[in-house]
Protein backbone atom coordinates (compact mmCIF):
# COMPACT_ATOMS: atom_id res chain seq x y z
CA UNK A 1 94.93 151.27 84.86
CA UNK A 2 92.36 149.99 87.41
CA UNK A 3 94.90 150.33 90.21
CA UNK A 4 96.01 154.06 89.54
CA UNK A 5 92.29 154.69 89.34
CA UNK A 6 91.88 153.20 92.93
CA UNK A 7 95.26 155.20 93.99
CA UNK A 8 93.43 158.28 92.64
CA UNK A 9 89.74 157.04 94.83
CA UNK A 10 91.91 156.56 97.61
CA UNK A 11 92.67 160.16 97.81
CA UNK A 12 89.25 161.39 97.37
CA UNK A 13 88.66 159.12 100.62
CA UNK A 14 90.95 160.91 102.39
CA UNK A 15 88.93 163.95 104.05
CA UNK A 16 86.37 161.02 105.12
CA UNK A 17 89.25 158.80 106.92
CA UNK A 18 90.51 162.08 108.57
CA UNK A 19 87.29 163.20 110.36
CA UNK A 20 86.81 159.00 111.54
CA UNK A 21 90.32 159.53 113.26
CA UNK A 22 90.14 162.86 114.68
CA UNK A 23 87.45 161.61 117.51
CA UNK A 24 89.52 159.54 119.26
CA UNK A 25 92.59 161.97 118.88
CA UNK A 26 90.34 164.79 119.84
CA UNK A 27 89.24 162.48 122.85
CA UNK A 28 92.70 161.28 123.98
CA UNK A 29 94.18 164.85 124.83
CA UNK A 30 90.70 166.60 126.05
CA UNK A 31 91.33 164.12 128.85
CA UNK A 32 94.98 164.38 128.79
CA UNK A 33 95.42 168.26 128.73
CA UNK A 34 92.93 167.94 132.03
CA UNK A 35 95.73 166.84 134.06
CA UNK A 36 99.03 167.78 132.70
CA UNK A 37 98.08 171.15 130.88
CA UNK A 38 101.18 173.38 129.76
CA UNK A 39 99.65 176.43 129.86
CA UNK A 40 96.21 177.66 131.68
CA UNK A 41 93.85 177.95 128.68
CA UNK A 42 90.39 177.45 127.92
CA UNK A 43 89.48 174.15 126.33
CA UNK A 44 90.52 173.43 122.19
CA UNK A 45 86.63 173.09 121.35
CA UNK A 46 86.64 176.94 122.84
CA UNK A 47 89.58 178.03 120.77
CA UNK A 48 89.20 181.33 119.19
CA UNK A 49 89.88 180.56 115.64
CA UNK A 50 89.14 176.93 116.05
CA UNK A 51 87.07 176.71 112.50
CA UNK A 52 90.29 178.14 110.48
CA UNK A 53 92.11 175.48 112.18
CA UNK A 54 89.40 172.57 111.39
CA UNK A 55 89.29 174.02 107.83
CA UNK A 56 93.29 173.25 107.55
CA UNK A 57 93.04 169.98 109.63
CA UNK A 58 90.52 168.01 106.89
CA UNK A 59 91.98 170.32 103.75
CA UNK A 60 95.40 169.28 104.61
CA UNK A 61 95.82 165.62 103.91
CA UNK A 62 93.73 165.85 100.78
CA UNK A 63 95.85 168.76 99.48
CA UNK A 64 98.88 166.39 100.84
CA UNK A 65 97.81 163.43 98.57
CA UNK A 66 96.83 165.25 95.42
CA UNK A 67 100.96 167.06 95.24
CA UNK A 68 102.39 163.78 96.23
CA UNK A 69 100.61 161.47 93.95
CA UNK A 70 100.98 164.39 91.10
CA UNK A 71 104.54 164.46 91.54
CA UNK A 72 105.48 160.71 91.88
CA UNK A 73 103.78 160.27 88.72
CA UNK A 74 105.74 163.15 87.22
CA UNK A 75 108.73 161.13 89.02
CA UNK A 76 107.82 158.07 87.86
CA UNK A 77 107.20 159.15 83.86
CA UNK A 78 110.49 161.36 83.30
CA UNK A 79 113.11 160.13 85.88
CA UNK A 80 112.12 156.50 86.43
CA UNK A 81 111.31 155.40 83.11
CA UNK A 82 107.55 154.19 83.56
CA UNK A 83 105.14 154.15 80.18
CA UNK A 84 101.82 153.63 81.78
CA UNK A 85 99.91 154.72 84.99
CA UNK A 86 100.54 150.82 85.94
CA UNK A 87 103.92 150.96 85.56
CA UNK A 88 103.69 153.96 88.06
CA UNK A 89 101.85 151.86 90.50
CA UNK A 90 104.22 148.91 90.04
CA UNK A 91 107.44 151.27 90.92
CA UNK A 92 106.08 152.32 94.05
CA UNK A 93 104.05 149.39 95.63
CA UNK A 94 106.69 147.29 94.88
CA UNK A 95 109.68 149.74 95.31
CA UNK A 96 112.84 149.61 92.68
CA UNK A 97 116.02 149.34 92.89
CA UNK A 98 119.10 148.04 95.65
CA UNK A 99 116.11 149.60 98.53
CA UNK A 100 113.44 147.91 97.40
CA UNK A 101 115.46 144.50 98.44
CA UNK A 102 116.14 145.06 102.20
CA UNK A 103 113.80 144.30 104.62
CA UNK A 104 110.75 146.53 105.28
CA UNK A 105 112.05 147.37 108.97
CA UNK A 106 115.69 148.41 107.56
CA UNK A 107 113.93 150.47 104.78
CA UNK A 108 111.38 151.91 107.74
CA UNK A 109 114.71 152.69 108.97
CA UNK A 110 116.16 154.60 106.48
CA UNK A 111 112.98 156.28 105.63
CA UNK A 112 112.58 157.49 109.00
CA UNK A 113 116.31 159.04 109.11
CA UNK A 114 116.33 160.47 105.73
CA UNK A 115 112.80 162.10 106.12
CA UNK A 116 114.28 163.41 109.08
CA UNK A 117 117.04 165.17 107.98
CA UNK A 118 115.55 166.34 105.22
CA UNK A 119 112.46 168.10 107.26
CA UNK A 120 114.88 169.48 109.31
CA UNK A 121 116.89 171.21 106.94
CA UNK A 122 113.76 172.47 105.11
CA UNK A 123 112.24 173.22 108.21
CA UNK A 124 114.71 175.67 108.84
CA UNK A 125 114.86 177.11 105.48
CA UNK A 126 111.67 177.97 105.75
CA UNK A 127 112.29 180.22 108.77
CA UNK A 128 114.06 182.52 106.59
CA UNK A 129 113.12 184.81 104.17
CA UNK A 130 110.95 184.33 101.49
CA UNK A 131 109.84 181.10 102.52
CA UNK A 132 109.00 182.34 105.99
CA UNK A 133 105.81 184.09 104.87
CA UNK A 134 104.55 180.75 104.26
CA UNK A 135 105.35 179.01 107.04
CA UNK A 136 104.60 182.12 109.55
CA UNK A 137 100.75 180.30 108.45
CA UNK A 138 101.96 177.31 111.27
CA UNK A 139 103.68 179.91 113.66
CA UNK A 140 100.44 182.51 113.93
CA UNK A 141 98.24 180.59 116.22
CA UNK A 142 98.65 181.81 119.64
CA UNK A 143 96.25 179.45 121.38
CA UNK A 144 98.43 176.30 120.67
CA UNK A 145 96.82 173.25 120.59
CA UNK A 146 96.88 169.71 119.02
CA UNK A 147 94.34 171.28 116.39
CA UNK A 148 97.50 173.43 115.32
CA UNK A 149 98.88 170.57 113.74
CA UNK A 150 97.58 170.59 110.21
CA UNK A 151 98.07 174.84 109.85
CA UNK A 152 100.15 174.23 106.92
CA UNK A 153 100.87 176.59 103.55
CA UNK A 154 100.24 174.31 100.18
CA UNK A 155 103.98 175.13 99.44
CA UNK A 156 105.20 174.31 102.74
CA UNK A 157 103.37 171.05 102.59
CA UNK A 158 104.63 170.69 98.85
CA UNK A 159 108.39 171.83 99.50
CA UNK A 160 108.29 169.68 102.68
CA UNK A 161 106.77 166.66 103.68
CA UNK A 162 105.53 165.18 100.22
CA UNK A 163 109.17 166.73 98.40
CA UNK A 164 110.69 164.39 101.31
CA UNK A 165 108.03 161.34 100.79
CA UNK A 166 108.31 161.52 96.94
CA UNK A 167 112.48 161.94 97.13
CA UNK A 168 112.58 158.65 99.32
CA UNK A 169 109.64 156.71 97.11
CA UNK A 170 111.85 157.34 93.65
CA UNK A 171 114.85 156.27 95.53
CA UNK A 172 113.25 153.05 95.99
CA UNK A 173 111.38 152.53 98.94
CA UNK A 174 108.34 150.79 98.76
CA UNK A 175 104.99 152.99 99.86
CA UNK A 176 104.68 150.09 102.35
CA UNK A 177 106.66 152.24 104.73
CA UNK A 178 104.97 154.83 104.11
CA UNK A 179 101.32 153.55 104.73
CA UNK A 180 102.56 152.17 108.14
CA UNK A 181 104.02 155.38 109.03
CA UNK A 182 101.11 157.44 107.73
CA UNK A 183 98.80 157.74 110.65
CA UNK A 184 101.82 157.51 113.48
CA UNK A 185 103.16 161.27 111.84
CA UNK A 186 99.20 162.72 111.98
CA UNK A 187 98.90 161.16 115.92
CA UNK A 188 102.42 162.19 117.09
CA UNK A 189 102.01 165.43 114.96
CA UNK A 190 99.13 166.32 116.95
CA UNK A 191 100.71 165.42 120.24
CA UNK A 192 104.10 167.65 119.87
CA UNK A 193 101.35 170.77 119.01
CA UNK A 194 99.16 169.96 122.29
CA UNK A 195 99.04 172.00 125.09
CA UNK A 196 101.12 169.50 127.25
CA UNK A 197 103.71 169.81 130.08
CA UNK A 198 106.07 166.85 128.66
CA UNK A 199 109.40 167.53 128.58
CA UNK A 200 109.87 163.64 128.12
CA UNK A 201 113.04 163.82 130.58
CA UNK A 202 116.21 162.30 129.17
CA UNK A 203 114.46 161.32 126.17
CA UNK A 204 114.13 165.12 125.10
CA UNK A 205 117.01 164.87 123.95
CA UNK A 206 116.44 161.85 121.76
CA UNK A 207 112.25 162.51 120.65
CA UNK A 208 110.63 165.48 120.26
CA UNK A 209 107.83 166.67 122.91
CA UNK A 210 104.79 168.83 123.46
CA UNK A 211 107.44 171.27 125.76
CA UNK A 212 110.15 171.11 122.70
CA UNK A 213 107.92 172.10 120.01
CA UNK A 214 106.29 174.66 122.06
CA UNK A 215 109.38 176.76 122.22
CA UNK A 216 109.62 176.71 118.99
CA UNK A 217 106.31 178.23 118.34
CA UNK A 218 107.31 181.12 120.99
CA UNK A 219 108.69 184.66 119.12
CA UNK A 220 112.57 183.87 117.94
CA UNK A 221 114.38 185.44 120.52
CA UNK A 222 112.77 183.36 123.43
CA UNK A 223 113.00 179.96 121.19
CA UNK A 224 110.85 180.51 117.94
CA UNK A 225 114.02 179.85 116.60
CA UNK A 226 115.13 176.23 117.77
CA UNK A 227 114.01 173.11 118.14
CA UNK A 228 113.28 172.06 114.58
CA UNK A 229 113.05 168.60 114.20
CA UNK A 230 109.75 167.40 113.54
CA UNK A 231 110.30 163.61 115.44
CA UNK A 232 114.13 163.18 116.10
CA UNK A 233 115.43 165.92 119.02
CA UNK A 234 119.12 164.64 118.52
CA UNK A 235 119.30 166.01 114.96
CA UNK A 236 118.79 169.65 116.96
CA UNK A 237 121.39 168.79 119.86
CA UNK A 238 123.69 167.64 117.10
CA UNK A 239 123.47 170.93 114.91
CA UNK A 240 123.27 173.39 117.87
CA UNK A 241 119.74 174.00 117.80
CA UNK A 242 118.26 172.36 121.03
CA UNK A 243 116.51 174.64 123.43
CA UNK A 244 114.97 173.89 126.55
CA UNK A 245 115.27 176.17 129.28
CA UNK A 246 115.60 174.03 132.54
CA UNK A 247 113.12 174.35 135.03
CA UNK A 248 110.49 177.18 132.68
CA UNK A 249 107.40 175.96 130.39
CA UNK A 250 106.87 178.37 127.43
CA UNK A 251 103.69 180.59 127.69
CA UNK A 252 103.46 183.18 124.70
CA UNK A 253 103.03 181.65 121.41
CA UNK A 254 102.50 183.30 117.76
CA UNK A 255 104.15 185.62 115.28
CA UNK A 256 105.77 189.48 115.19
CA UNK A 257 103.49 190.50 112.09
CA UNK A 258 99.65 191.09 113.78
CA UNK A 259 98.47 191.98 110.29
CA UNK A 260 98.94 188.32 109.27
CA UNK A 261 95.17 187.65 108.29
CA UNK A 262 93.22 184.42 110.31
CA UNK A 263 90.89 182.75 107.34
CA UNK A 264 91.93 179.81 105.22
CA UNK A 265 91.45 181.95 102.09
CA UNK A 266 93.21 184.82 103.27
CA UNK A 267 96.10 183.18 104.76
CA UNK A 268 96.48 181.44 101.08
CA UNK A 269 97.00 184.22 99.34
CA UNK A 270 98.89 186.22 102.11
CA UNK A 271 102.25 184.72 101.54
CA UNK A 272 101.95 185.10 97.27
CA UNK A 273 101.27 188.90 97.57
CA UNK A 274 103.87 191.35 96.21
CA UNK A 275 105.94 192.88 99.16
C-alpha cells in the first residue's frame, strides 16, 4: 500500500518538477530562436496570451498523471486481474506478460512505434468533427512558440497520450520505458512547437521538426491538415500526409473560428457546450 501511496505523492510532485525543468528549456531556445528564428516575432516572454499558455504548461502534466494513474488502476483491477493497490504497482513496475521479458531497449522499441501509430491515428481523428472542438484548444495560438506545447484539452490528453501510455503499460511493458522516455517527449515536444527554421534536411522525412509541425498549425488548406506525427515523420510520408513545401517557411498560424475564447477556464468548457 505504501508504494501506491508514493505513486499517488509522486503525482502531486509533478507541477513542482515541471517549473525546475522549464528554466533550462525556456533558456535553451531564447538563445536558439536568436539565431535561427522561423518567423519575425517578438520574444515568447512577450507573447500575447503567454499566462493562458503557462496556466496549460504546469496544469498539464498533473492533469496527465491523475487520468493515467486513474485508468491503469481501473486497468489493472478489471482487465488484469490485480486485488490490491500493490498488486497494481507490481503489474506495472515490473511489467507482465511475454513484454515484460525482452530487454528494456527492444520494449523502448516497441513502445516508441506503437505510441506512434497510435498518436497518429488519434491525432488525426481529432481533426475531425466532434473531436476537433477540443483539439482546435492546441491549433488557436497564433504566436507559436515552444510554450504552445502543453495547450492541450483534458480529453485530448485523456483520448491521446495517456489512452496510448495506459494501452502499452496493460500490454505489458514495464513503466521503466516510460520514465526514461518521460522528459525526452516534454523537451522534444517543446522543440517541434518553437519558433525555429529546422527543416532537419533529409531527416524530415524520418523525425519530425520545428518547420514540419509548423505547417501543421497553419489553416487546413495551406497545411493545418498534414503532418501529424507527433515524433516519427515517416508514418506521414507513408500514409500520404507529409507536407513541406520546398524552399517556403510557414508564417500564419491559428484557427478559422475567432470566437474560440483565450482563458484556461473558458477554453474548458468551450468544446462541451451544446452546438
Amino acid at each position: 500500500m505504501n508504494e501506491f501511496l508514493g505513486i499517488m505523492q509522486d503525482a502531486s510532485m509533478a507541477m513542482g518538477r515541471t517549473f525546475l525543468s522549464t528554466v533550462p528549456v525556456a533558456l535553451a531556445f531564447t538563445i536558439l530562436v536568436r539565431y535561427w528564428a522561423c518567423n519575425p516575432a517578438e520574444p515568447w516572454w512577450r507573447k500575447r496570451d503567454l499566462m493562458t499558455d503557462a496556466v496549460y504548461w504546469f496544469v498539464v502534466p498533473l492533469i496527465s498523471r491523475y487520468l493515467r494513474i486513474g485508468l491503469l488502476v481501473a486497468v489493472g483491477f478489471l482487465l488484469l486481474g490485480a486485488n490490491t493497490p500493490d498488486d497494481i504497482v507490481g503489474l506495472y513496475v515490473n511489467g507482465h506478460g511475454p513484454l515484460s521479458r525482452l530487454p528494456l531497449w527492444i520494449q523502448t522499441v516497441i513502445f516508441v512505434l506503437a505510441s506512434e501509430v497510435i498518436l497518429y491515428w488519434m491525432h488525426r481523428l481529432f481533426h475531425r468533427l466532434p473531436l476537433w472542438r477540443f483539439h482546435a484548444v492546441h491549433h488557436m495560438p497564433e504566436e507559436l512558440e515552444w510554450t504552445s506545447a502543453a495547450r492541450f484539452h483534458p480529453v485530448n490528453i485523456m483520448l491521446g497520450t495517456v489512452m496510448a501510455d495506459v494501452i502499452l503499460l496493460g500490454a505489458g511493458i514495464s513503466t521503466e520505458v516510460m520514465i526514461y522516455l518521460g522528459p525526452f517527449n516534454i523537451i522534444y515536444s517543446a522543440f517541434v512547437h518553437a519558433n525555429l527554421n529546422w527543416t532537419l534536411g533529409p531527416l524530415k522525412y524520418v523525425l519530425a521538426g520545428p518547420v514540419f509541425h509548423r505547417w501543421h498549425h497553419t489553416l487546413p488548406h495551406e497545411g493545418g491538415d498534414k503532418n501529424f506525427a507527433p515524433t516519427l515523420a515517416f508514418l506521414d510520408v507513408l500514409f500520404g500526409t507529409f507536407h513541406m513545401p520546398k524552399g517556403k517557411l510557414p508564417a500564419v498560424y491559428g484557427i478559422e473560428d475567432k470566437t474560440f475564447p483565450k482563458g484556461f477556464g473558458a477554453q474548458f468548457l468551450y468544446p462541451l457546450r451544446r452546438t
